[in-house]
N, C-alpha and C. Protein backbone atom coordinates (compact mmCIF):
# COMPACT_ATOMS: atom_id res chain seq x y z
N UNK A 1 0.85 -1.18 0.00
CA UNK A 1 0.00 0.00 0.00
C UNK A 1 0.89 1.24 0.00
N UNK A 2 0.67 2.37 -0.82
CA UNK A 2 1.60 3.37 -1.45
C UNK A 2 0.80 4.21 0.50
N UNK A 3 1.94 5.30 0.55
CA UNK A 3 1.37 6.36 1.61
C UNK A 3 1.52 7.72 1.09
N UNK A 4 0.96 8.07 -0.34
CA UNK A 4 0.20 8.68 -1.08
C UNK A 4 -0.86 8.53 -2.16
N UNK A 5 -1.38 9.86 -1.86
CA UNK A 5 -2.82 9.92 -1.95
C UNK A 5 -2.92 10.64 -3.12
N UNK A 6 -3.82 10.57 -4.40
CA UNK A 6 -3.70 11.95 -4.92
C UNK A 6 -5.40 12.06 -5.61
N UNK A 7 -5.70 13.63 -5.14
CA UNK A 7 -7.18 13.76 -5.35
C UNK A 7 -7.03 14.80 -5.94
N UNK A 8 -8.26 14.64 -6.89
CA UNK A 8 -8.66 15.55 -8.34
C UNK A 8 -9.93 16.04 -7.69
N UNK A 9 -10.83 17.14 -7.85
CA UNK A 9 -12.08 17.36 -7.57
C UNK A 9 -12.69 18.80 -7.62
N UNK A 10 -13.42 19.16 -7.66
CA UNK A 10 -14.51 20.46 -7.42
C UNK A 10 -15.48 20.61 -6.70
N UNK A 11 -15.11 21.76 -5.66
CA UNK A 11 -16.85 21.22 -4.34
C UNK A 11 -17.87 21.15 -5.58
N UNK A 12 -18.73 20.76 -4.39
CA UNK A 12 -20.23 21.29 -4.97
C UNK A 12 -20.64 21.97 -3.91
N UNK A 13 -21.71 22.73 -3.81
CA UNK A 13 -22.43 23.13 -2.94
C UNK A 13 -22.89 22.22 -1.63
N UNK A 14 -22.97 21.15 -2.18
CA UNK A 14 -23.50 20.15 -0.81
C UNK A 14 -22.13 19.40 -0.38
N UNK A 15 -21.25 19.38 -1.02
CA UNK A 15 -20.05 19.01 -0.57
C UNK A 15 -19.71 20.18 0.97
N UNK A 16 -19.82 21.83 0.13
CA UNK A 16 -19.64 22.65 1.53
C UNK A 16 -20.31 22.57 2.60
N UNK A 17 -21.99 22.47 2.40
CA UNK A 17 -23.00 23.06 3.22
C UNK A 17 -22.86 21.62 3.77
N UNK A 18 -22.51 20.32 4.13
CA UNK A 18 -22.56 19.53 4.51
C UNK A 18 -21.56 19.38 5.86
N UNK A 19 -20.17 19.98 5.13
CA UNK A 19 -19.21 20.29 5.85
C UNK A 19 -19.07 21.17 6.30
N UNK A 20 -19.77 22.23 6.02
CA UNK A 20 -20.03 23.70 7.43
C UNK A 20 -21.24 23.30 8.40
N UNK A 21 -21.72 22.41 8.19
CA UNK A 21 -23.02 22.00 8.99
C UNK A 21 -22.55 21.11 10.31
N UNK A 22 -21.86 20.42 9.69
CA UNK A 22 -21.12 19.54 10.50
C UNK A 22 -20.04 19.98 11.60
N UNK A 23 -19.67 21.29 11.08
CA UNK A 23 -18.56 22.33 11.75
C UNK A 23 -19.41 23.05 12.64
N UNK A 24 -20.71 23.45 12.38
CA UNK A 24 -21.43 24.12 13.27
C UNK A 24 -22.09 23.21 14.38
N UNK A 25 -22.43 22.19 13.91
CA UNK A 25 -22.70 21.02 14.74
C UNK A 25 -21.95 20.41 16.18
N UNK A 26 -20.42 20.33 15.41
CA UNK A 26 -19.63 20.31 16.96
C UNK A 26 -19.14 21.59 17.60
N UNK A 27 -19.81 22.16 17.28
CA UNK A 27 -19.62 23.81 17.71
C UNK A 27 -20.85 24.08 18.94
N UNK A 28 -21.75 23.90 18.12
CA UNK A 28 -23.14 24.17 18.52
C UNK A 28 -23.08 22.96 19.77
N UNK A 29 -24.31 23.17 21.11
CA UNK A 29 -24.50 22.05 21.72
C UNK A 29 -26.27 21.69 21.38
N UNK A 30 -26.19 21.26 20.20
CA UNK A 30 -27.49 21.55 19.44
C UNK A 30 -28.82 20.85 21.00
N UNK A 31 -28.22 19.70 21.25
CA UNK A 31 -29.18 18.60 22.09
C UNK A 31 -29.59 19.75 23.06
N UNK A 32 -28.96 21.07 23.54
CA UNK A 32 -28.73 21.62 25.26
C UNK A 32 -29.72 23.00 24.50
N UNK A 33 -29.48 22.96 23.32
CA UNK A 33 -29.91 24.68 22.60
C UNK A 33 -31.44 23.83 22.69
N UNK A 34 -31.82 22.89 21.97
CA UNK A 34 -33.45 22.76 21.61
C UNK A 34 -33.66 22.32 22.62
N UNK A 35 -33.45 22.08 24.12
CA UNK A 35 -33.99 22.01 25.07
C UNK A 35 -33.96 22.80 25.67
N UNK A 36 -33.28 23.88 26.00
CA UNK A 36 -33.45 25.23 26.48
C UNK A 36 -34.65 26.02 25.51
N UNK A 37 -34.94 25.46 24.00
CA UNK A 37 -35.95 26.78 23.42
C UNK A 37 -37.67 26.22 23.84
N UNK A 38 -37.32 24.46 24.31
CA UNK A 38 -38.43 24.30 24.86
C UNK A 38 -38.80 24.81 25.78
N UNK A 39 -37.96 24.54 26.85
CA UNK A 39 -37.96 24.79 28.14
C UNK A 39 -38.97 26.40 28.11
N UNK A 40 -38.02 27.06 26.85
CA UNK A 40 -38.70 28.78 26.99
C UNK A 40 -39.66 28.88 26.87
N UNK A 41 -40.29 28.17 25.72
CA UNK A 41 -41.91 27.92 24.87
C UNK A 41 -42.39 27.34 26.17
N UNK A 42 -42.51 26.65 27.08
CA UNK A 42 -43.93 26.26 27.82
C UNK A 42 -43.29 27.02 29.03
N UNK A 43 -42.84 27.73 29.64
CA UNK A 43 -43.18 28.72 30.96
C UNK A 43 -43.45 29.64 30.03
N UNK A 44 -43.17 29.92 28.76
CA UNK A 44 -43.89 31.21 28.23
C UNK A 44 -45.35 30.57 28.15
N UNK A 45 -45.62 29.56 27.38
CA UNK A 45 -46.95 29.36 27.44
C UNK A 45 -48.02 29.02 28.24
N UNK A 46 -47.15 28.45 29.92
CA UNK A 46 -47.64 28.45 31.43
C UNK A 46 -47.92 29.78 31.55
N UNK A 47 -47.11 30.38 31.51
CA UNK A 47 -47.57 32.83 31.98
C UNK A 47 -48.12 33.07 30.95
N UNK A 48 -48.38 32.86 29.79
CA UNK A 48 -49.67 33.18 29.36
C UNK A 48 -50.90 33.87 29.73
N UNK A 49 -51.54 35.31 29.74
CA UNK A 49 -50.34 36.22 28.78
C UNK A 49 -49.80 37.43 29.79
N UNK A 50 -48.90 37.33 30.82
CA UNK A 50 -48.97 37.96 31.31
C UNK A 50 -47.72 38.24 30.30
N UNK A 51 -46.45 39.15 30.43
CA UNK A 51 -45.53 40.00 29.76
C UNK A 51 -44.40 38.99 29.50
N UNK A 52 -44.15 37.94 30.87
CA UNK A 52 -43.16 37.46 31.45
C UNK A 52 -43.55 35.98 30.36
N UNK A 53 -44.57 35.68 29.93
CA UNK A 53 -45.00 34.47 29.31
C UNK A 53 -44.64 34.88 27.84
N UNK A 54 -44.81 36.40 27.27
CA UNK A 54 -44.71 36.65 25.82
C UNK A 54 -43.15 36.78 25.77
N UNK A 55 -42.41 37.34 26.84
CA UNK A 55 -40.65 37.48 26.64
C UNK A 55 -40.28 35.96 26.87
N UNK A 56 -40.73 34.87 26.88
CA UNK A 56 -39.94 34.03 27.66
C UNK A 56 -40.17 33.11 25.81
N UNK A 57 -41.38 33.75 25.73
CA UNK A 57 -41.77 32.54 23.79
C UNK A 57 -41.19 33.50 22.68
N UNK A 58 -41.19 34.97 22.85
CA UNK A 58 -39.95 35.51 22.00
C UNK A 58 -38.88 35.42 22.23
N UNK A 59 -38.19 34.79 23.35
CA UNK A 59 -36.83 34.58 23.36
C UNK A 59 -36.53 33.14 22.70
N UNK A 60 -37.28 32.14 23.09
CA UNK A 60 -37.64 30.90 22.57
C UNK A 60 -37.38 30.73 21.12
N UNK A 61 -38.15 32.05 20.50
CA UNK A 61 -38.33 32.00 19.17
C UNK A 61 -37.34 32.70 18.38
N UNK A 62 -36.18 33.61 18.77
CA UNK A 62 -35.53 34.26 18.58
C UNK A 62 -34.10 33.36 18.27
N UNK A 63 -34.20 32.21 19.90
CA UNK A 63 -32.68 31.19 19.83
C UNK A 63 -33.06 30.44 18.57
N UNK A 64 -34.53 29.81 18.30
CA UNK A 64 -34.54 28.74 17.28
C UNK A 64 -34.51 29.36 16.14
N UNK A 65 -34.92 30.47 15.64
CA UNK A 65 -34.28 31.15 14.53
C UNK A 65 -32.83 31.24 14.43
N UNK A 66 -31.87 31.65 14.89
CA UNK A 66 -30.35 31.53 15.06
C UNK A 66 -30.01 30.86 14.89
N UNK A 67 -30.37 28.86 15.40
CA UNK A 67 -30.53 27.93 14.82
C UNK A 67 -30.55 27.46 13.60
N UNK A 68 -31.51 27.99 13.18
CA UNK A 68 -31.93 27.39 11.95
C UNK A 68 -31.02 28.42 10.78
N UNK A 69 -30.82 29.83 11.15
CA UNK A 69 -29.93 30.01 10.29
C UNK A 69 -28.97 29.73 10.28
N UNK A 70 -27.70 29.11 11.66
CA UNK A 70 -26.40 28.93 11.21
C UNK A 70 -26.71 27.50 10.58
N UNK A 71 -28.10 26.70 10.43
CA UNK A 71 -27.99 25.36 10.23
C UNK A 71 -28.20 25.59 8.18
N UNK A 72 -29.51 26.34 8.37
CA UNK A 72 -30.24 26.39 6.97
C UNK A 72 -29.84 27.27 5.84
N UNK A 73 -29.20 28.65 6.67
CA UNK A 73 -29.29 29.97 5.45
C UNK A 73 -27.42 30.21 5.57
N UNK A 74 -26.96 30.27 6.30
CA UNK A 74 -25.26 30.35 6.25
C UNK A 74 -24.89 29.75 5.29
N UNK A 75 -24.89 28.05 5.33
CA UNK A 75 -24.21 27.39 4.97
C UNK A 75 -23.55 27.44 3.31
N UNK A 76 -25.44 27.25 2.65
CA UNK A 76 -25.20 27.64 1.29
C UNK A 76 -24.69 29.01 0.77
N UNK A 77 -25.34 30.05 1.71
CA UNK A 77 -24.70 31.18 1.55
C UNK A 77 -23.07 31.75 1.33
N UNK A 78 -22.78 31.02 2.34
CA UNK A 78 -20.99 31.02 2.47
C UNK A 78 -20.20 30.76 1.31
N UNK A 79 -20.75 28.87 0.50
CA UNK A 79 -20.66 28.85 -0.35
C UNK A 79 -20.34 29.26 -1.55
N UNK A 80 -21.60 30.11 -2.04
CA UNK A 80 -22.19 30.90 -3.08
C UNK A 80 -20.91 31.84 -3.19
N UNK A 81 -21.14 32.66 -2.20
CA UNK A 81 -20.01 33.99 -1.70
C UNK A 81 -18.38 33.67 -1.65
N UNK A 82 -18.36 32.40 -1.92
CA UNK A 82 -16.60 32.24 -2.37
C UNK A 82 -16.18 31.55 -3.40
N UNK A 83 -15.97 32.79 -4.21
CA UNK A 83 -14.89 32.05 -5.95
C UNK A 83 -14.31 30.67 -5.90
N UNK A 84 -13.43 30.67 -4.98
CA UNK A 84 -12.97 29.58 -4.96
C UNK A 84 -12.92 28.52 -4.97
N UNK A 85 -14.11 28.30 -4.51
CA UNK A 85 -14.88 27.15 -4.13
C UNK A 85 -15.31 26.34 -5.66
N UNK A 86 -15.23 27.41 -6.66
CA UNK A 86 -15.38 26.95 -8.25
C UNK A 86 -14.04 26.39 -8.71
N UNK A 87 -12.96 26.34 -8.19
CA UNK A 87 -12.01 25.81 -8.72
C UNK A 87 -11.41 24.53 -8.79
N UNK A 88 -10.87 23.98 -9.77
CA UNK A 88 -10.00 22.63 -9.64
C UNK A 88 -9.52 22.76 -8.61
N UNK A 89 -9.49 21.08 -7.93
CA UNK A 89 -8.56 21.49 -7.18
C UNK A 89 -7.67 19.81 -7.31
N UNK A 90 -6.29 19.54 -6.96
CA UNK A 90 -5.54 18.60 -6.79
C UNK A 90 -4.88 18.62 -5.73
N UNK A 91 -5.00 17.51 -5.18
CA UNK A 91 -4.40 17.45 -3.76
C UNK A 91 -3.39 16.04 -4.18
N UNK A 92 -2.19 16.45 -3.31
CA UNK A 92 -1.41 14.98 -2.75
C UNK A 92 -1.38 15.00 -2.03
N UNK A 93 -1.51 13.87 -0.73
CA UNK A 93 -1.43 13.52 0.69
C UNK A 93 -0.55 12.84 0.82
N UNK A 94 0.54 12.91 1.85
CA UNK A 94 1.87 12.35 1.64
C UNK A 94 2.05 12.81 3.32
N UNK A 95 3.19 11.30 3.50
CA UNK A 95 3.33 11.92 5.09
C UNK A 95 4.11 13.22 5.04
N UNK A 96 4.68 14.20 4.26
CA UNK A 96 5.20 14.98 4.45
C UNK A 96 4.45 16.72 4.37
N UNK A 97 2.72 15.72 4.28
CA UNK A 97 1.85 16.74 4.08
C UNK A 97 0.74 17.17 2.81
N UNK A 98 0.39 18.03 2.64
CA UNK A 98 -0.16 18.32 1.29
C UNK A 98 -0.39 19.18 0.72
N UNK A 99 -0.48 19.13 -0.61
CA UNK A 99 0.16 19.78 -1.43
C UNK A 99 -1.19 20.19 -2.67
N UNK A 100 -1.44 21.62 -2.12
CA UNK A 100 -2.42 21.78 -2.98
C UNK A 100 -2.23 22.42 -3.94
N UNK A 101 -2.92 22.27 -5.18
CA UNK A 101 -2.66 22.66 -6.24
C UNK A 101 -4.28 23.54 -6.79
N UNK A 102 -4.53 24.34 -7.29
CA UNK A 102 -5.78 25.15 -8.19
C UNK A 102 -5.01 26.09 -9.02
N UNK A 103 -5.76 26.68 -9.83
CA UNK A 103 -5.57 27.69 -10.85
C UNK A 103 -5.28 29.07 -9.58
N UNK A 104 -4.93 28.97 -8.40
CA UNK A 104 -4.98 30.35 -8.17
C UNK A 104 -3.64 30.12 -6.63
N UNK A 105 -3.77 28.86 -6.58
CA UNK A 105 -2.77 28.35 -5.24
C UNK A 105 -2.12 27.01 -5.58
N UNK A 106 -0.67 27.19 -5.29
CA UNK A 106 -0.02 25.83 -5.43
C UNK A 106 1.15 25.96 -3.82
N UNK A 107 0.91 25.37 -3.08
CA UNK A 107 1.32 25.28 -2.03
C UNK A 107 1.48 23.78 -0.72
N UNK A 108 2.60 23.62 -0.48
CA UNK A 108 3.05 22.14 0.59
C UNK A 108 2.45 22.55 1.67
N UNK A 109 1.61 22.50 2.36
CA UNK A 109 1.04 22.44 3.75
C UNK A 109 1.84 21.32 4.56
N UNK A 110 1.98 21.54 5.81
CA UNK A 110 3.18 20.96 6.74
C UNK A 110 1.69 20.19 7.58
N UNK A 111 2.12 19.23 7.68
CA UNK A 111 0.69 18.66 8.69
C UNK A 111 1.23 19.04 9.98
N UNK A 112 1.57 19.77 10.33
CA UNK A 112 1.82 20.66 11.80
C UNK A 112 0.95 22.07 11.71
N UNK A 113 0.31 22.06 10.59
CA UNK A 113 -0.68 22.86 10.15
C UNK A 113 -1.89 22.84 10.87
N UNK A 114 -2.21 21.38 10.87
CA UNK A 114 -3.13 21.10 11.26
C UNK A 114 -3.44 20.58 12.64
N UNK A 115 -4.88 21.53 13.32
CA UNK A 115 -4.61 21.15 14.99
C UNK A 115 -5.72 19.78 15.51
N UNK A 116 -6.56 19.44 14.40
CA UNK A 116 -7.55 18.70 14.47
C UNK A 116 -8.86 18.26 13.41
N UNK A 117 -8.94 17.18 13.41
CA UNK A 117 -9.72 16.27 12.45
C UNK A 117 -10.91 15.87 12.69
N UNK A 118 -12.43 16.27 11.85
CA UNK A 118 -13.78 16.01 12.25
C UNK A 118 -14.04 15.74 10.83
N UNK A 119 -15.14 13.96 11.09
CA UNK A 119 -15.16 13.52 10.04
C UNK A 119 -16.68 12.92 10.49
N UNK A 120 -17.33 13.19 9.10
CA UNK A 120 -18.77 12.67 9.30
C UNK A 120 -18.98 11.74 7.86
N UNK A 121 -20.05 11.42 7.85
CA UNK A 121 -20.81 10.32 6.73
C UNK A 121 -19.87 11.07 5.75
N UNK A 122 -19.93 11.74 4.72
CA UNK A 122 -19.76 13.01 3.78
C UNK A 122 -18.24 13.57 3.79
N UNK A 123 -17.79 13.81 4.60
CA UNK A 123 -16.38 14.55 4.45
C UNK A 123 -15.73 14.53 5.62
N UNK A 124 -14.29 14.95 5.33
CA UNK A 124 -13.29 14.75 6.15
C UNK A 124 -13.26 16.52 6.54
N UNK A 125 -12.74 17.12 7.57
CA UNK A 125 -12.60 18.70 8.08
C UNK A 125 -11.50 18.69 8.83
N UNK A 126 -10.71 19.18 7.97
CA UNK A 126 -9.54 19.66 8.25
C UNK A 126 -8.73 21.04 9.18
N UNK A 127 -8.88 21.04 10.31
CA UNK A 127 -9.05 22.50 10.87
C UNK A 127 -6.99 22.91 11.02
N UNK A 128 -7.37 24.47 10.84
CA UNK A 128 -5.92 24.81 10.60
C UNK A 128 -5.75 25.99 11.57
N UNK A 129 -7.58 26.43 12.11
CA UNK A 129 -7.76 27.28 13.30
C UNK A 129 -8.95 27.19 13.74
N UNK A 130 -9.27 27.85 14.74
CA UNK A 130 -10.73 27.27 15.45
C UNK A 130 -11.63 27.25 14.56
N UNK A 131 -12.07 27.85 13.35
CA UNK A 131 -13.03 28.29 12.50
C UNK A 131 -12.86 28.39 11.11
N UNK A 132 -11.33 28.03 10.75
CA UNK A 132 -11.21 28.08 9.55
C UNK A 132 -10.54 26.18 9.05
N UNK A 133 -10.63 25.85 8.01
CA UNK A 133 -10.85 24.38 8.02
C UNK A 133 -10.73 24.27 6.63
N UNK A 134 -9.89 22.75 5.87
CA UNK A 134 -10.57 22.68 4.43
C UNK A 134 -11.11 21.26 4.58
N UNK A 135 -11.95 21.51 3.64
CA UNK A 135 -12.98 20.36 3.18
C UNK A 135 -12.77 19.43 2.31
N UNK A 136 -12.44 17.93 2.77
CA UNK A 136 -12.11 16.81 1.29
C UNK A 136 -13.56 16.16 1.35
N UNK A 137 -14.11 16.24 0.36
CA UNK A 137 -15.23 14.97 0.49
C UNK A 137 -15.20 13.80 0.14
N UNK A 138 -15.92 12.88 0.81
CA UNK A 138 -15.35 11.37 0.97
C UNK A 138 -15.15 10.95 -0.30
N UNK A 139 -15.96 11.64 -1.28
CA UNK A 139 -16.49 11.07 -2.33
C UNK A 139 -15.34 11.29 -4.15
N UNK A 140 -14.50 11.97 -3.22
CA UNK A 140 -12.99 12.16 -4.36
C UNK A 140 -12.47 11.27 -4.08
N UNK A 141 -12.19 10.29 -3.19
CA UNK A 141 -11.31 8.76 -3.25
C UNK A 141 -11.58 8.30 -4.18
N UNK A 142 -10.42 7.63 -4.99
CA UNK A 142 -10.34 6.78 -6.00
C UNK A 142 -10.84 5.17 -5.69
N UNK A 143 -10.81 5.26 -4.50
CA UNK A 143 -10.65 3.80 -3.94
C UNK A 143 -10.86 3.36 -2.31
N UNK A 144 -11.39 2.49 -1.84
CA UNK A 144 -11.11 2.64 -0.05
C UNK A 144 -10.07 2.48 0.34
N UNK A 145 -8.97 1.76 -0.26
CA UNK A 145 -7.68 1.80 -0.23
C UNK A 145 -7.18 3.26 -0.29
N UNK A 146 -7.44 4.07 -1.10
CA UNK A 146 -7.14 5.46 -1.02
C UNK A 146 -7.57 6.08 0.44
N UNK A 147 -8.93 5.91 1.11
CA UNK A 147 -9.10 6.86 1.85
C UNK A 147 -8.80 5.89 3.20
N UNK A 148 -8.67 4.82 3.44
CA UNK A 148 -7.57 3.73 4.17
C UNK A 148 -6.31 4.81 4.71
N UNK A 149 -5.60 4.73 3.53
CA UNK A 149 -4.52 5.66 3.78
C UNK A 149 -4.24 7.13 4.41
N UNK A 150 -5.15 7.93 3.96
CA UNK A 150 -5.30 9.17 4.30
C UNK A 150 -5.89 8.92 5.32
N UNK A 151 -6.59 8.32 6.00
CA UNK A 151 -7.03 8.42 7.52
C UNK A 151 -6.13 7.90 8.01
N UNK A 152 -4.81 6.97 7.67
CA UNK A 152 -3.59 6.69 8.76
C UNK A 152 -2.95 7.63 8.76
N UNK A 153 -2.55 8.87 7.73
CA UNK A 153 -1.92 9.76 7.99
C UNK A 153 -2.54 10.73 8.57
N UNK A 154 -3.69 10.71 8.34
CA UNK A 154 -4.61 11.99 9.69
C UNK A 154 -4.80 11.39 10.89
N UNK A 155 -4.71 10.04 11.48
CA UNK A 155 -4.55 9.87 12.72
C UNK A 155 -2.92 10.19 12.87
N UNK A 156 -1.76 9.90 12.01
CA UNK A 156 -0.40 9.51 12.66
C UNK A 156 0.05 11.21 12.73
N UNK A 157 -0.79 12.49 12.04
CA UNK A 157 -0.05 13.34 11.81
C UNK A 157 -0.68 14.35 12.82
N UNK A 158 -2.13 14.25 12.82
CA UNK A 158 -3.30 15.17 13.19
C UNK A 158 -3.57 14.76 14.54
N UNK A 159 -4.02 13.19 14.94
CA UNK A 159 -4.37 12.99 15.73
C UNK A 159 -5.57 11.86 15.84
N UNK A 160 -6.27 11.74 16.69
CA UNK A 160 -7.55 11.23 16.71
C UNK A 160 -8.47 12.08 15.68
N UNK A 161 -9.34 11.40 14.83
CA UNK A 161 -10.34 11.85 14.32
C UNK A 161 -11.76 12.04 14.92
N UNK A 162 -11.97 13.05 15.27
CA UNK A 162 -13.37 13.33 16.05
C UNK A 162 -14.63 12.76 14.64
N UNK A 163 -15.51 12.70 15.32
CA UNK A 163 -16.51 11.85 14.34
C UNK A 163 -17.81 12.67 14.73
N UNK A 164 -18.56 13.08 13.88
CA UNK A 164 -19.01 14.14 13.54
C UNK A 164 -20.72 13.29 13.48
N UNK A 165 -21.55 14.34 13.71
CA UNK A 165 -23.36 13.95 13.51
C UNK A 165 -23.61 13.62 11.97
């Protein structure tokens, strides 16, 4: 088994919004947020209608909106809003790192780059700072033998792979 990798590809839109979802996800404490907007909705709807019952179901309604946009309206948005995201891209994965290639960046990334690994159904997330991250999707492997490999070098280089909703 070779311990390089080499990937050809172009997001798509659901390639990103899958993998910013997933980023907001272990971010978010989604289970603690929709039980706190319940919690708000029925003592608001117990005080009913005194003032203290209408602030407690607009606050309710205010967190689950916030929700639903970093879940529903960001994601694709973000997307949309970066050029780049239209470009070829070629990657080699090599224990000495990787090496990206597009029409606009050709650059060796040092896997000391990287502080941590979150991987769900869909894609691998590559974080390089608390909030900024690149995205491989599962679905550029040539082979499981290919992505075999690249997960021994993201455990031997990165670390444990956190595993994602």
């Amino acid at each position: 088994m070779t311990s390089t990798v080499h990937l050809s590809f172009q997001y798509t839109e659901s390639d990103y919004v899958r993998a910013l979802r997933a980023h907001f996800k272990s971010r978010l404490r989604l289970r603690l947020d929709l039980f706190l907007v319940i919690v708000l909705a029925a003592i608001g709807v117990y005080l009913w209608p005194s003032w203290q019952g209408v602030a407690s179901i607009v606050v309710a309604a205010l967190f689950l909106l916030m929700l639903a946009v970093a879940l529903l309206v960001i994601p694709p948005l973000a997307f949309r809003r970066e050029p780049k995201f239209r470009d070829e891209y070629s990657l080699t994965v090599s224990p000495e790192g990787i090496h990206f290639r597009t029409a606009h960046v050709d650059s060796q990334l040092q896997w000391s780059m990287y502080s941590r690994a979150l991987v769900d159904d869909h894609s691998y997330v590559l974080y390089y700072a608390s909030n900024q991250f690149t995205v491989i999707p599962k679905r550029v492997f040539a082979s499981a033998g290919d992505r075999q490999t690249f997960e021994a070098l993201l455990v031997q280089h990165v670390g444990a792979l956190v595993q994602g909703a």
